[in-house]
C-alpha atoms as a PDB file:
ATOM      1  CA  UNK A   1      19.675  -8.311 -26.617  1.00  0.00           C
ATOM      2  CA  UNK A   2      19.429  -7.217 -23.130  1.00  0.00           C
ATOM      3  CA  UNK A   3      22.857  -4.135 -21.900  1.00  0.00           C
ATOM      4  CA  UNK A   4      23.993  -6.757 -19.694  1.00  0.00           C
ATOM      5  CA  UNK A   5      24.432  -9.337 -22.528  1.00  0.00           C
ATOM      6  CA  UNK A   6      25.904  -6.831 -24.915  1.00  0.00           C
ATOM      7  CA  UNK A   7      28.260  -9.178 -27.116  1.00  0.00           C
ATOM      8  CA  UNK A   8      31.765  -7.304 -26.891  1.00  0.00           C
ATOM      9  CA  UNK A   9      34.169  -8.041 -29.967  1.00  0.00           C
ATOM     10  CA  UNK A  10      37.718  -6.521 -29.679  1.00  0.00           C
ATOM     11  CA  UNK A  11      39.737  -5.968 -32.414  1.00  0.00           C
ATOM     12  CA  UNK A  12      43.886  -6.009 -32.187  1.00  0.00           C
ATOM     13  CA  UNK A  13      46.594  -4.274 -34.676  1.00  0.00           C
ATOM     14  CA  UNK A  14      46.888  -7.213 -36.252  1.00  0.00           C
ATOM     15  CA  UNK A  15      43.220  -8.525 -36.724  1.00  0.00           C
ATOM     16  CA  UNK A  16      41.116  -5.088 -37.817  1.00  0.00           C
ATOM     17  CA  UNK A  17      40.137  -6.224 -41.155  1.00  0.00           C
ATOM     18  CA  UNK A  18      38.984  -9.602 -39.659  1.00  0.00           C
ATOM     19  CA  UNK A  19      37.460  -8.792 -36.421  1.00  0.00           C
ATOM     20  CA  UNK A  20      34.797  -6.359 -38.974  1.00  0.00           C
ATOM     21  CA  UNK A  21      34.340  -9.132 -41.208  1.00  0.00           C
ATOM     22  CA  UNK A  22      33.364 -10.886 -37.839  1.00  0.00           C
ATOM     23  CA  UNK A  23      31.218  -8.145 -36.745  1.00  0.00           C
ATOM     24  CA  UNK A  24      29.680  -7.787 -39.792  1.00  0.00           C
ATOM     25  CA  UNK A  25      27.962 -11.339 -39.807  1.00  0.00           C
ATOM     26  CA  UNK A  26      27.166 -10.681 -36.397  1.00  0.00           C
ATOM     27  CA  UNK A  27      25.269  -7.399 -37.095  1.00  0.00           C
ATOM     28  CA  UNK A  28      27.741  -6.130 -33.790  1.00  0.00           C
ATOM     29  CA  UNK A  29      30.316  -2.575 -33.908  1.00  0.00           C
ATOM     30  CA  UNK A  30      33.429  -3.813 -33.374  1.00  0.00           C
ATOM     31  CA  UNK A  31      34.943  -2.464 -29.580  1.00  0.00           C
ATOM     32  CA  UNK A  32      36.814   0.817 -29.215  1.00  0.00           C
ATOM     33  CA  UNK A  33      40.528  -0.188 -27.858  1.00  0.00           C
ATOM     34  CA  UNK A  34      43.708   1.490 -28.806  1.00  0.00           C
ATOM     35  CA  UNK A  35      47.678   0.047 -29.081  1.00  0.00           C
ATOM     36  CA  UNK A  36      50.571   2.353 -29.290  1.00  0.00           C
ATOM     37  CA  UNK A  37      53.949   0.717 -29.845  1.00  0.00           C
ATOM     38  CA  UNK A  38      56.669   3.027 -28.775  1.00  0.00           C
ATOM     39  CA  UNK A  39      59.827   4.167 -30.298  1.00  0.00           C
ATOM     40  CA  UNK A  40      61.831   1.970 -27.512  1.00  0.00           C
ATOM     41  CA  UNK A  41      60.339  -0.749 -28.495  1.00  0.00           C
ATOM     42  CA  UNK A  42      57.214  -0.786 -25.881  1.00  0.00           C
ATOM     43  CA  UNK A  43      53.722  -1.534 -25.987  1.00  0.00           C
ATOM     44  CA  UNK A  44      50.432   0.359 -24.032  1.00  0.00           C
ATOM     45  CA  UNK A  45      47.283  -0.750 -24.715  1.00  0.00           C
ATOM     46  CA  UNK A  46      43.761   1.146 -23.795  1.00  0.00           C
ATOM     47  CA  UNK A  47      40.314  -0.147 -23.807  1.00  0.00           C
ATOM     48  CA  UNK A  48      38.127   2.158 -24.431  1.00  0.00           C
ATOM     49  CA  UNK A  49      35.045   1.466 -23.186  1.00  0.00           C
ATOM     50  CA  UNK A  50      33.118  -0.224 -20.166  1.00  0.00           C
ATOM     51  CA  UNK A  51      33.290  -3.797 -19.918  1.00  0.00           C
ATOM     52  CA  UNK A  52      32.183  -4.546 -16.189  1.00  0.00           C
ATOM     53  CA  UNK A  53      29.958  -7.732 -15.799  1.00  0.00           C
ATOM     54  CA  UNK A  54      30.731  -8.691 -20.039  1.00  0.00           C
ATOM     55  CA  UNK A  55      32.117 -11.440 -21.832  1.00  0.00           C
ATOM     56  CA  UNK A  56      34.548  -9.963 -23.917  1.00  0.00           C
ATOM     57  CA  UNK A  57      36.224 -11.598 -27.178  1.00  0.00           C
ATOM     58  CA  UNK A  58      39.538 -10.207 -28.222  1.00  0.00           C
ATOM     59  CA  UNK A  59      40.214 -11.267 -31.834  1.00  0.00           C
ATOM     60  CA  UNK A  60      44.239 -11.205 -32.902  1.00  0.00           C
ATOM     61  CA  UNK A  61      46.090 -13.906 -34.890  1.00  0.00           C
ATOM     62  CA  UNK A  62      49.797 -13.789 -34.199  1.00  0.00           C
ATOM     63  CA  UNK A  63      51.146 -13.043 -37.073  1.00  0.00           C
ATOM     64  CA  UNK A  64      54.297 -10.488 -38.450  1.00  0.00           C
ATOM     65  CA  UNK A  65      55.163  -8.572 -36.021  1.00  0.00           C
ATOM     66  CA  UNK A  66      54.138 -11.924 -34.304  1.00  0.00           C
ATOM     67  CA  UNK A  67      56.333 -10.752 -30.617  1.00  0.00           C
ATOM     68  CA  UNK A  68      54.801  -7.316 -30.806  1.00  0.00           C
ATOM     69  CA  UNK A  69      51.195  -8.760 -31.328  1.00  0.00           C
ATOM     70  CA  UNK A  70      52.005 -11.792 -28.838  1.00  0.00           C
ATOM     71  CA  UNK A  71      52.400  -8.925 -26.200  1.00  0.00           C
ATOM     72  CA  UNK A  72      49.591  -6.845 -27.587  1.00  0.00           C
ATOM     73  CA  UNK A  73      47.455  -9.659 -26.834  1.00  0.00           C
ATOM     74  CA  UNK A  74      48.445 -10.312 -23.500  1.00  0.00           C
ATOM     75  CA  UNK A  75      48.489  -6.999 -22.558  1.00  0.00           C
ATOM     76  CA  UNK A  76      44.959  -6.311 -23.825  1.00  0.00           C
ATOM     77  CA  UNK A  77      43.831  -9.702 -21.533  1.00  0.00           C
ATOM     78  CA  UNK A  78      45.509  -7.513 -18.540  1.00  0.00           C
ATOM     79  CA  UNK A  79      43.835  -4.384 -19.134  1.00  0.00           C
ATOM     80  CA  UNK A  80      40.031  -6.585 -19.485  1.00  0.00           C
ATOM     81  CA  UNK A  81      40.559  -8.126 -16.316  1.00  0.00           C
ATOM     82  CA  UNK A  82      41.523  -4.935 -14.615  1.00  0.00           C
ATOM     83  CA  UNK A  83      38.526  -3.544 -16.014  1.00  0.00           C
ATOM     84  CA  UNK A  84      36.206  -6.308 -14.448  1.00  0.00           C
ATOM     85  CA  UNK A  85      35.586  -8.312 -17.904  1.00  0.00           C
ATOM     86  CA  UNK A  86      33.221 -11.597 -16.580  1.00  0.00           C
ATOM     87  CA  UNK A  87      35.068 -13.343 -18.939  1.00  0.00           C
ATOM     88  CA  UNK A  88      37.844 -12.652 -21.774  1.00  0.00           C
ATOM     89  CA  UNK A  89      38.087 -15.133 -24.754  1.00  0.00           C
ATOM     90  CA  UNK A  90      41.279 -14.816 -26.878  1.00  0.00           C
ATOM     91  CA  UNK A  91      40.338 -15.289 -30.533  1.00  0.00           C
ATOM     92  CA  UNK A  92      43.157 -16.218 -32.584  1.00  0.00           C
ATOM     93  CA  UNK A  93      43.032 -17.002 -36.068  1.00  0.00           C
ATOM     94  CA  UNK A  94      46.542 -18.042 -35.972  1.00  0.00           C
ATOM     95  CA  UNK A  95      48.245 -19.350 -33.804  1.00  0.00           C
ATOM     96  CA  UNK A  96      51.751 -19.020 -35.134  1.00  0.00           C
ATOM     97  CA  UNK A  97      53.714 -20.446 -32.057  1.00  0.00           C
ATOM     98  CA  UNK A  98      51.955 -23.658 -32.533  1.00  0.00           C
ATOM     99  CA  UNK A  99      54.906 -24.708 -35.119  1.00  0.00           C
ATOM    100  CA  UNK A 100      56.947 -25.053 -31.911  1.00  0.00           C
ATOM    101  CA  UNK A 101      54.967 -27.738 -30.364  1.00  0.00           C
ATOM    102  CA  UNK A 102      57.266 -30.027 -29.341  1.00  0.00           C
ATOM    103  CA  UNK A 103      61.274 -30.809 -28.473  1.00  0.00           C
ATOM    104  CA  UNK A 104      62.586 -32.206 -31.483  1.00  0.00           C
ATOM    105  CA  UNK A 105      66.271 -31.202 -31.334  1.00  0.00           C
ATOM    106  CA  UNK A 106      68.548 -30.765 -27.630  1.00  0.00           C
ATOM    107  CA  UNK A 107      68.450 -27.395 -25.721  1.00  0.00           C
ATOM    108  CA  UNK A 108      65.122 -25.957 -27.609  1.00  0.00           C
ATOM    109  CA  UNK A 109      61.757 -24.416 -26.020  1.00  0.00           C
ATOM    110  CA  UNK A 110      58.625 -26.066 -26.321  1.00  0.00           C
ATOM    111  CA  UNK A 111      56.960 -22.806 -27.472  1.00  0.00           C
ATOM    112  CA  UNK A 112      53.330 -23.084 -27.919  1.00  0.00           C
ATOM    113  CA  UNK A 113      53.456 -24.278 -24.612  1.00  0.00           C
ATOM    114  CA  UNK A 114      55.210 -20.859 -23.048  1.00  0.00           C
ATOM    115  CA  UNK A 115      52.467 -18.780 -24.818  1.00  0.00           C
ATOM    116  CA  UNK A 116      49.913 -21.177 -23.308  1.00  0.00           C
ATOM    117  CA  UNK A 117      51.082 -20.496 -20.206  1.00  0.00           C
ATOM    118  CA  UNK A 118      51.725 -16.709 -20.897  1.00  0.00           C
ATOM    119  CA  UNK A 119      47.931 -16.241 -21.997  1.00  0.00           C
ATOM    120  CA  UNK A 120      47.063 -17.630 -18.804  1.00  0.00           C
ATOM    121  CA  UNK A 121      49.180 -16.213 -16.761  1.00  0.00           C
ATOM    122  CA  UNK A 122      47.450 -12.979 -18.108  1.00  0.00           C
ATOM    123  CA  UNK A 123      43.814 -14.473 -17.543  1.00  0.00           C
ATOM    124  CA  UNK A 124      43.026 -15.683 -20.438  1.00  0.00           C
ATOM    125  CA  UNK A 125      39.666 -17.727 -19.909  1.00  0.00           C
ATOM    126  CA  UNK A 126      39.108 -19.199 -23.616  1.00  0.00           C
ATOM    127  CA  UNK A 127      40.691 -19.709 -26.499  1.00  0.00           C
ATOM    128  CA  UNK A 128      39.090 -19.923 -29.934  1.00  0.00           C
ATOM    129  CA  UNK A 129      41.359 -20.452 -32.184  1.00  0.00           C
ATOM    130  CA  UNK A 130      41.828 -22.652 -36.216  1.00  0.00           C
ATOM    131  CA  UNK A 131      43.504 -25.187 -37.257  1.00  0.00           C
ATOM    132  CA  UNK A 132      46.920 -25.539 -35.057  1.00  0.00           C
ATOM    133  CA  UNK A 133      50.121 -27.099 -36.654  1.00  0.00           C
ATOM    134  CA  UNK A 134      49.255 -30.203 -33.796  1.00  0.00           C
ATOM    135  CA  UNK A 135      45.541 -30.861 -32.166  1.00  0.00           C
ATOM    136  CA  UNK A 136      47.278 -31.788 -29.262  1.00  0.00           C
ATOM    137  CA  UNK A 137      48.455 -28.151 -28.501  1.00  0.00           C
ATOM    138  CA  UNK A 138      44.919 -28.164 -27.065  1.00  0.00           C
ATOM    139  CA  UNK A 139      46.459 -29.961 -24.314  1.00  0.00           C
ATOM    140  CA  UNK A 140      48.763 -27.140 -23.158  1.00  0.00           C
ATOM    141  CA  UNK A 141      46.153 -24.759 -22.010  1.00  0.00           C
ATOM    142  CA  UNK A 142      44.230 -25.532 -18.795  1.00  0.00           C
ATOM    143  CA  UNK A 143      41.188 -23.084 -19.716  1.00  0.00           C
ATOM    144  CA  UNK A 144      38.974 -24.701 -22.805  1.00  0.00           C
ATOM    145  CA  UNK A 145      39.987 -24.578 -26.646  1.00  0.00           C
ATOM    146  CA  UNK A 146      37.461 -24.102 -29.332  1.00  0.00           C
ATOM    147  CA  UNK A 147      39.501 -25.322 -32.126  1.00  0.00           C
ATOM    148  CA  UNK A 148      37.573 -24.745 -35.552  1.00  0.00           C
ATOM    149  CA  UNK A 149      39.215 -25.437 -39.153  1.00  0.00           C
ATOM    150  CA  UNK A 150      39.504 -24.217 -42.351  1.00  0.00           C
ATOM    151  CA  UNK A 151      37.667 -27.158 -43.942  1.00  0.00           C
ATOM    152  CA  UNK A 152      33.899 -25.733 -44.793  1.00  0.00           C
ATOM    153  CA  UNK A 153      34.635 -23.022 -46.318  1.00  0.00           C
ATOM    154  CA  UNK A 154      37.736 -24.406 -48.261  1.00  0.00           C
ATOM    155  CA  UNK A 155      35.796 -27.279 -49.386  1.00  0.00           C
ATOM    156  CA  UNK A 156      32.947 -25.204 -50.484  1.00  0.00           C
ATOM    157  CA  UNK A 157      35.582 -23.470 -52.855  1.00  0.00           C
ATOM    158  CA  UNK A 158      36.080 -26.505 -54.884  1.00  0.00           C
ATOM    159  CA  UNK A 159      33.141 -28.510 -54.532  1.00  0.00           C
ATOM    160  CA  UNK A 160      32.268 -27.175 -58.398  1.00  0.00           C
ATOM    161  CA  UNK A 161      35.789 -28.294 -59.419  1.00  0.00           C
ATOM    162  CA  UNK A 162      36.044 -31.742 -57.837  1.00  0.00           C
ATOM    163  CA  UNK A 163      35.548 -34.547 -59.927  1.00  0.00           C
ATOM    164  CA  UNK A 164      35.521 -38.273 -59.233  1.00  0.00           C
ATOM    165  CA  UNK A 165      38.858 -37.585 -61.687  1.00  0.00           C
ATOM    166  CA  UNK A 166      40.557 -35.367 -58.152  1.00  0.00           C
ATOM    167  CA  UNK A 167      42.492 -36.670 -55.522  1.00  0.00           C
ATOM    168  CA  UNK A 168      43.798 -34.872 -52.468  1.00  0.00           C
ATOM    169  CA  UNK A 169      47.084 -34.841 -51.196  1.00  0.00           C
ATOM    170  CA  UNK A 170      48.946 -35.076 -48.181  1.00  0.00           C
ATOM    171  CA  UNK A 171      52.265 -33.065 -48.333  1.00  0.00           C
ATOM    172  CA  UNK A 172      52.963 -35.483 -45.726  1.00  0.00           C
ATOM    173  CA  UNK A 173      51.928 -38.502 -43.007  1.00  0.00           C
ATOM    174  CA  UNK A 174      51.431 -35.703 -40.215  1.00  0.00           C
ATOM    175  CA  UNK A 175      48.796 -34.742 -42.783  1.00  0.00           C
ATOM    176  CA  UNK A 176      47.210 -37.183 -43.956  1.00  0.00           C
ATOM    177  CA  UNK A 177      43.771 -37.106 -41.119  1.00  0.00           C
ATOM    178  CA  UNK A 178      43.185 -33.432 -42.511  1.00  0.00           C
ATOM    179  CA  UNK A 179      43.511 -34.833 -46.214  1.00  0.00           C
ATOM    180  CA  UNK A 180      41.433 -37.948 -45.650  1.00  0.00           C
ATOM    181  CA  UNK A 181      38.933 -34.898 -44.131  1.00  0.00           C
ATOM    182  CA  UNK A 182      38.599 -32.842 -47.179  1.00  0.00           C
ATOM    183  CA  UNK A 183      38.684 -35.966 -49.665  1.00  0.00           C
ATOM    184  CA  UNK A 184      35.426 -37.247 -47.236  1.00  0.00           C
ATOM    185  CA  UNK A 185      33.986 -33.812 -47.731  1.00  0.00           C
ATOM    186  CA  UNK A 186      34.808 -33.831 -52.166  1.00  0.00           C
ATOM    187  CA  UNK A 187      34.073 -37.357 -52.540  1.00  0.00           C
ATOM    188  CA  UNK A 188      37.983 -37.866 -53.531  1.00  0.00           C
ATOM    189  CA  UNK A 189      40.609 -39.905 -52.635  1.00  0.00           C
ATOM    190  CA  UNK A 190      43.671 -39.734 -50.504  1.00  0.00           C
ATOM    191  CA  UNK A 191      47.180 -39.805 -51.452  1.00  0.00           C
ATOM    192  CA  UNK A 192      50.180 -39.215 -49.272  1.00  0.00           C
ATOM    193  CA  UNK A 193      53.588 -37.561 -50.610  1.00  0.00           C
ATOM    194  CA  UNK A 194      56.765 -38.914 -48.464  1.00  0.00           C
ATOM    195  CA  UNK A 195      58.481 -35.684 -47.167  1.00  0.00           C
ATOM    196  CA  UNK A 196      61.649 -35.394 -45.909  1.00  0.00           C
ATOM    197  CA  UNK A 197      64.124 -32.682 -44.399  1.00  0.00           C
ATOM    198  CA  UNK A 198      67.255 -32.520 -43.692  1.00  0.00           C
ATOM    199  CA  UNK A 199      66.961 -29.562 -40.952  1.00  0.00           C
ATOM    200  CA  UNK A 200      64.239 -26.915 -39.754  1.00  0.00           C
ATOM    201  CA  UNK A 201      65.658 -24.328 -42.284  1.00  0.00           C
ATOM    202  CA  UNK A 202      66.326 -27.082 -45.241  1.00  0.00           C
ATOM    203  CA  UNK A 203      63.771 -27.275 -48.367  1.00  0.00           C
ATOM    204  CA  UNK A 204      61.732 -30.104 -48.093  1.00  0.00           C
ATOM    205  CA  UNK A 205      62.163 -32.780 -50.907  1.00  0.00           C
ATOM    206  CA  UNK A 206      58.883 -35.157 -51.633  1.00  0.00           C
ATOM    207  CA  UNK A 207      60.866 -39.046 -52.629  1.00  0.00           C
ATOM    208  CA  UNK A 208      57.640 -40.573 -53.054  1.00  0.00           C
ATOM    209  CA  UNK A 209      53.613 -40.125 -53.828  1.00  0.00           C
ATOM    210  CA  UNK A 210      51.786 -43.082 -52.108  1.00  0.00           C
ATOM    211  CA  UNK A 211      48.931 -43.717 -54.345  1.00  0.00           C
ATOM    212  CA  UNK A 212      47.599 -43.532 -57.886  1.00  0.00           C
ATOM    213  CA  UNK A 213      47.773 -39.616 -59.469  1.00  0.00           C
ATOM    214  CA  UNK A 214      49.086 -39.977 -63.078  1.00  0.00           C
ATOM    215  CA  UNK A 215      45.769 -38.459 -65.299  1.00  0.00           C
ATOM    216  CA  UNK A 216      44.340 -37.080 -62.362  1.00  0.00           C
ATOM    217  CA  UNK A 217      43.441 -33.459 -60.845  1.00  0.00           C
ATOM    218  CA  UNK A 218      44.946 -33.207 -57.178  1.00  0.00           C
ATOM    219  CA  UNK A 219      44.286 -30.675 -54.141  1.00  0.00           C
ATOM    220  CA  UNK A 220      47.467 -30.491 -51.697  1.00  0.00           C
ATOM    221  CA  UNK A 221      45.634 -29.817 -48.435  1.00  0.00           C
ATOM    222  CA  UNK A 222      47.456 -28.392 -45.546  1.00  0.00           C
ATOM    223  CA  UNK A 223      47.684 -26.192 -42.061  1.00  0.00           C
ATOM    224  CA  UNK A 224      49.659 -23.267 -42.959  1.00  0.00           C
ATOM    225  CA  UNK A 225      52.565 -22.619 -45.750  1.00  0.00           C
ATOM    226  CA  UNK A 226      55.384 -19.692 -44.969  1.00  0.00           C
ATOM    227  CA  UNK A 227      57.580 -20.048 -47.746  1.00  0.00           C
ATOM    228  CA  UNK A 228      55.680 -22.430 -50.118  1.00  0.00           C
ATOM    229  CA  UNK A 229      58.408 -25.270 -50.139  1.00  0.00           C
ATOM    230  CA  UNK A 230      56.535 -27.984 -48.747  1.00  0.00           C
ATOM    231  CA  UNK A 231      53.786 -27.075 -51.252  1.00  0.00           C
ATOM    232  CA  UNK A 232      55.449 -26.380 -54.463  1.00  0.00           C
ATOM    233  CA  UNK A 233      58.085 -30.165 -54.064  1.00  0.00           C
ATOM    234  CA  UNK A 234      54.711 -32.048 -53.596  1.00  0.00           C
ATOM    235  CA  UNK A 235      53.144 -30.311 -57.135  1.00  0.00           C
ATOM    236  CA  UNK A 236      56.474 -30.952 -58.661  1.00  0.00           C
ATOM    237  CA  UNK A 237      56.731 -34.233 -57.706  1.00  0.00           C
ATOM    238  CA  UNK A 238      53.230 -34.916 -58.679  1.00  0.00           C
ATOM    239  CA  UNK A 239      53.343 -33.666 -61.951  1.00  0.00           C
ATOM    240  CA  UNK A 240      56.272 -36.145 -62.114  1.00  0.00           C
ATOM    241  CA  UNK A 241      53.939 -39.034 -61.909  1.00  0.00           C
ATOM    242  CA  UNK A 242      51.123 -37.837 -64.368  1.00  0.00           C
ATOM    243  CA  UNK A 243      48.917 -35.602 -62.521  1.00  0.00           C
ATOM    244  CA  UNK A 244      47.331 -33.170 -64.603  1.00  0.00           C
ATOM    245  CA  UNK A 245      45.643 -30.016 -62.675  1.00  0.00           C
ATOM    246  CA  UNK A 246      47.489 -29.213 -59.249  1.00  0.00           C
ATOM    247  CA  UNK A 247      45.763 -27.195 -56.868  1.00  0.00           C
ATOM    248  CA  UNK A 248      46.647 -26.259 -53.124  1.00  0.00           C
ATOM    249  CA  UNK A 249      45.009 -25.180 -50.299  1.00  0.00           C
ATOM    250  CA  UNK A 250      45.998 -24.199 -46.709  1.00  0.00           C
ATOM    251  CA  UNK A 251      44.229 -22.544 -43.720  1.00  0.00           C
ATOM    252  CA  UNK A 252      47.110 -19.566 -43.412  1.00  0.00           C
ATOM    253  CA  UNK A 253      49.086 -18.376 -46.144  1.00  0.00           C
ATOM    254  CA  UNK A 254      51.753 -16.788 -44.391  1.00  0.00           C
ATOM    255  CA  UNK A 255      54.135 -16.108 -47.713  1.00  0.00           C
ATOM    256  CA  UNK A 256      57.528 -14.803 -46.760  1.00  0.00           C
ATOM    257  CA  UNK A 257      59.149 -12.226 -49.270  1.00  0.00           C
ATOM    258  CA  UNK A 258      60.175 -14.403 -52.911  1.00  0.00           C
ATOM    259  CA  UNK A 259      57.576 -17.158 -51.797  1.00  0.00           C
ATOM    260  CA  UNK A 260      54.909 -15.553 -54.034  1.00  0.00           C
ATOM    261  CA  UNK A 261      57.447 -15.412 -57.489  1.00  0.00           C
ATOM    262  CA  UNK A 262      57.980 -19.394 -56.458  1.00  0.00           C
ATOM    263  CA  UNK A 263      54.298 -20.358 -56.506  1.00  0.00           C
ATOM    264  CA  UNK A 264      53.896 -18.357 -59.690  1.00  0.00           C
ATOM    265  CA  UNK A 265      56.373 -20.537 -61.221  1.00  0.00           C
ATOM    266  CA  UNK A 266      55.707 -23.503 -59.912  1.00  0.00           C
ATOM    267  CA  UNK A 267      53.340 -26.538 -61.391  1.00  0.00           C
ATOM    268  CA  UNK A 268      50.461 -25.466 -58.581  1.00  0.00           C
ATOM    269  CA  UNK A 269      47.379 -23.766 -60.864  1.00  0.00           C
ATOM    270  CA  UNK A 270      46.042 -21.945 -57.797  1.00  0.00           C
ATOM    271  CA  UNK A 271      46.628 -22.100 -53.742  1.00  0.00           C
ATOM    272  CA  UNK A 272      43.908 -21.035 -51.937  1.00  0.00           C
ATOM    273  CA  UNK A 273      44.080 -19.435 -48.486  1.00  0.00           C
ATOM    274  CA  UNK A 274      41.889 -17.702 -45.658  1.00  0.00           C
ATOM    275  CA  UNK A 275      41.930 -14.257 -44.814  1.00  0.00           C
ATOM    276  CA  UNK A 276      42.873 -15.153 -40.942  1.00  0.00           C
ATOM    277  CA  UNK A 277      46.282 -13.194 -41.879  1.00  0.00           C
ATOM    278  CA  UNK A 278      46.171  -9.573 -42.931  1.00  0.00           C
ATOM    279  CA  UNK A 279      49.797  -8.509 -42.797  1.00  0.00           C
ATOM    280  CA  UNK A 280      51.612  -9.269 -46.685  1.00  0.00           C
ATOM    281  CA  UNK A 281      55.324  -9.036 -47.034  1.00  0.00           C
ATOM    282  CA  UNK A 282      54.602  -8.896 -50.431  1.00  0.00           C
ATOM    283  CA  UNK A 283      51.755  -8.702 -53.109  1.00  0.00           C
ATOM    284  CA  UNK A 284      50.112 -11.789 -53.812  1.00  0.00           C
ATOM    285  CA  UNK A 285      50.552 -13.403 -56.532  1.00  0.00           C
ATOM    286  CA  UNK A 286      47.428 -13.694 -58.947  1.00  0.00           C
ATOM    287  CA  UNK A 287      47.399 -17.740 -58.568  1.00  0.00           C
ATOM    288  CA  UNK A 288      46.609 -16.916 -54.784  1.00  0.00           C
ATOM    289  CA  UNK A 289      42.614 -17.215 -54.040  1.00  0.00           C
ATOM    290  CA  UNK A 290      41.192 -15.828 -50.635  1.00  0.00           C
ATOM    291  CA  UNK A 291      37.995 -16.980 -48.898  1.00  0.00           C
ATOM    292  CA  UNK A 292      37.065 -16.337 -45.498  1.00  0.00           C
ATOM    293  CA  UNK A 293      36.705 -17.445 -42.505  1.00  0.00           C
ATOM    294  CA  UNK A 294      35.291 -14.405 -40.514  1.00  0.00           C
ATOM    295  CA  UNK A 295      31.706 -16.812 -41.127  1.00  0.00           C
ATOM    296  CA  UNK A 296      33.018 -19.237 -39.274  1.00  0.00           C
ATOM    297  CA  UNK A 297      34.236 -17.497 -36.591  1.00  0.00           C
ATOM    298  CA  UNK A 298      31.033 -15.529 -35.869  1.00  0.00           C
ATOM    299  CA  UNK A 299      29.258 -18.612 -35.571  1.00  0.00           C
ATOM    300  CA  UNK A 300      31.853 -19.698 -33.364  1.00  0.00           C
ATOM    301  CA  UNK A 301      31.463 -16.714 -30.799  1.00  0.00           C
ATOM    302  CA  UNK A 302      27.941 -16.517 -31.314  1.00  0.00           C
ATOM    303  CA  UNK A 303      27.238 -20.118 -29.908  1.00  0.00           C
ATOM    304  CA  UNK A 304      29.991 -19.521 -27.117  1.00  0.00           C
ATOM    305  CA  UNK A 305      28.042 -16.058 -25.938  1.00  0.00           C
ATOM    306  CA  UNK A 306      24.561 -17.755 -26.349  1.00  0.00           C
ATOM    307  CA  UNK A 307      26.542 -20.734 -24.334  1.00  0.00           C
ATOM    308  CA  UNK A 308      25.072 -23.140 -27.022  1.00  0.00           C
ATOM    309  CA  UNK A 309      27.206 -26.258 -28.782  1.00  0.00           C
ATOM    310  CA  UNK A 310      30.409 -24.803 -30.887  1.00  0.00           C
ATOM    311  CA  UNK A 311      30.911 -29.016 -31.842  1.00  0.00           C
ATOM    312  CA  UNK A 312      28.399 -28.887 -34.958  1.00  0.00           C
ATOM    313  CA  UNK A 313      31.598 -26.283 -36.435  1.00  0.00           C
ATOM    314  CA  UNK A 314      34.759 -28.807 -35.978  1.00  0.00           C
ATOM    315  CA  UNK A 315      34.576 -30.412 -39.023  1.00  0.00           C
ATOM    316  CA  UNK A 316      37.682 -31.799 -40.197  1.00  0.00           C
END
């Protein structure tokens, strides 16, 4: 590959482990950059070699300390630009913001949209990122969105499992496209569980599964989980109705302290994550199954630095 074409991968704090994964598949050394985060509570970033004339990719997913990586990230976006980066393409696994995607109670931020802004306010001028909380967050940034998902490799994970006896499950209508998705890719069928909550900080309680389970296996499909409720009322409400085997999958497995002692005890045989998240509050428990999704993104940056088709990688 000629100097001037030198593919430039970036790791942040919060991505290392991920952004060598990346590297890896892409037979590339990851980029030499440094953070410091200061006893006062500030944060000074340093890249650490030349990137005049390159297309750079910064890989970070937002997760705990989510501010102090938020910053991190824009910072690091700053410091490219000053340096004379052609381009700078914010790879993030996670986009954690992207739960506040819209005004659904008086006197609240639209957040996802205030980090859109913020990333391009620093000159942000790509984002690659996997499956958002809402597709349409796509629609707050002005600069192009590669949005990939979790799918393929999930998928691939229980294709040996699934049976014509499986069907997935929707933890809720928001849901169901991404559940009709994997059940296209297992040859399964779709059921929908009818969530409700009674406030943003309330467990979720499942009333209802929409569709036939009793004597059958079921996958609960979904974008992220933080404390497990959503995930662990569906299984018990499906093993209310006859289903046998309950397993769960979700692209980010965030896992707040105590979530990891719930899933253990609850009816779910085995959730299955990716590794876009690297930061545990806790250990995991030993129903918890990684694969990853460094693959996916390589190919992803790959195609965008070779400037060929990144569509043939949204399947969902």
């Amino acid at each position: 590959m000629p100097k001037e074409n030198k593919l430039l991968i970036f790791p942040g704090s919060g991505s290392r482990k991920f952004t060598t994964a990346i590297c890896r598949y892409l037979r590339v050394k990851p980029g030499h950059c440094d953070a410091k985060h200061y006893a006062e509570g500030n944060t000074f970033v340093r890249v650490g070699e030349n990137v005049r004339g390159r297309d750079v990719f910064f890989v970070q997913s937002l997760s705990y300390p989510v501010n102090d990586h938020l910053m991190e990230m824009l910072f690091y976006i700053d410091a490219f630009k000053r340096a004379s980066a052609n381009s700078v393409t914010a790879v993030i696994p996670f986009f954690s913001y992207g739960k506040g995607d819209k005004k659904d109670e008086p006197r609240v931020s639209i957040r996802a949209r205030v980090v859109a802004d913020c990333l391009e306010a620093a000159g942000v001028d790509r984002i690659v990122t996997m499956d958002l909380h809402a597709p349409q967050i796509q629609g707050f940034f002005h600069v192009p969105v590669d949005h990939l998902y979790a799918l393929p490799v999930i998928a691939d994970h229980f294709k040996r499992k699934v049976t014509r006896n499986w069907v997935v499950v929707a933890p809720d209508v928001g849901a169901a496209q991404m559940a009709n998705g994997y059940a296209k890719a297992l040859g399964a069928k779709t059921v929908i569980a009818e969530k409700t909550r009674k406030g943003p900080r309330a467990r979720a309680s499942v009333n209802r599964i929409i569709g036939h389970v009793s004597g059958k296996n079921a996958l609960i499909v979904d974008d992220f989980t933080i404390t497990g409720g959503t995930l662990i009322a569906t299984a018990e409400k499906l093993k209310e109705e006859g289903a046998k085997n309950i397993h769960a999958a979700v692209a980010h497995g965030v896992l707040t302290p105590g979530s990891c002692a719930l899933v253990q005890a609850s009816p779910i045989k085995e959730l299955v994550i990716t590794d876009t998240l690297e930061y545990r509050f806790e250990p995991l428990t030993k129903k918890v199954t990684i694969v990853s999704a460094a693959g996916l993104f390589a190919k992803a940056i790959r195609n965008i630095h070779q400037q060929t088709s990144v569509s043939q990688l949204f399947s969902s």
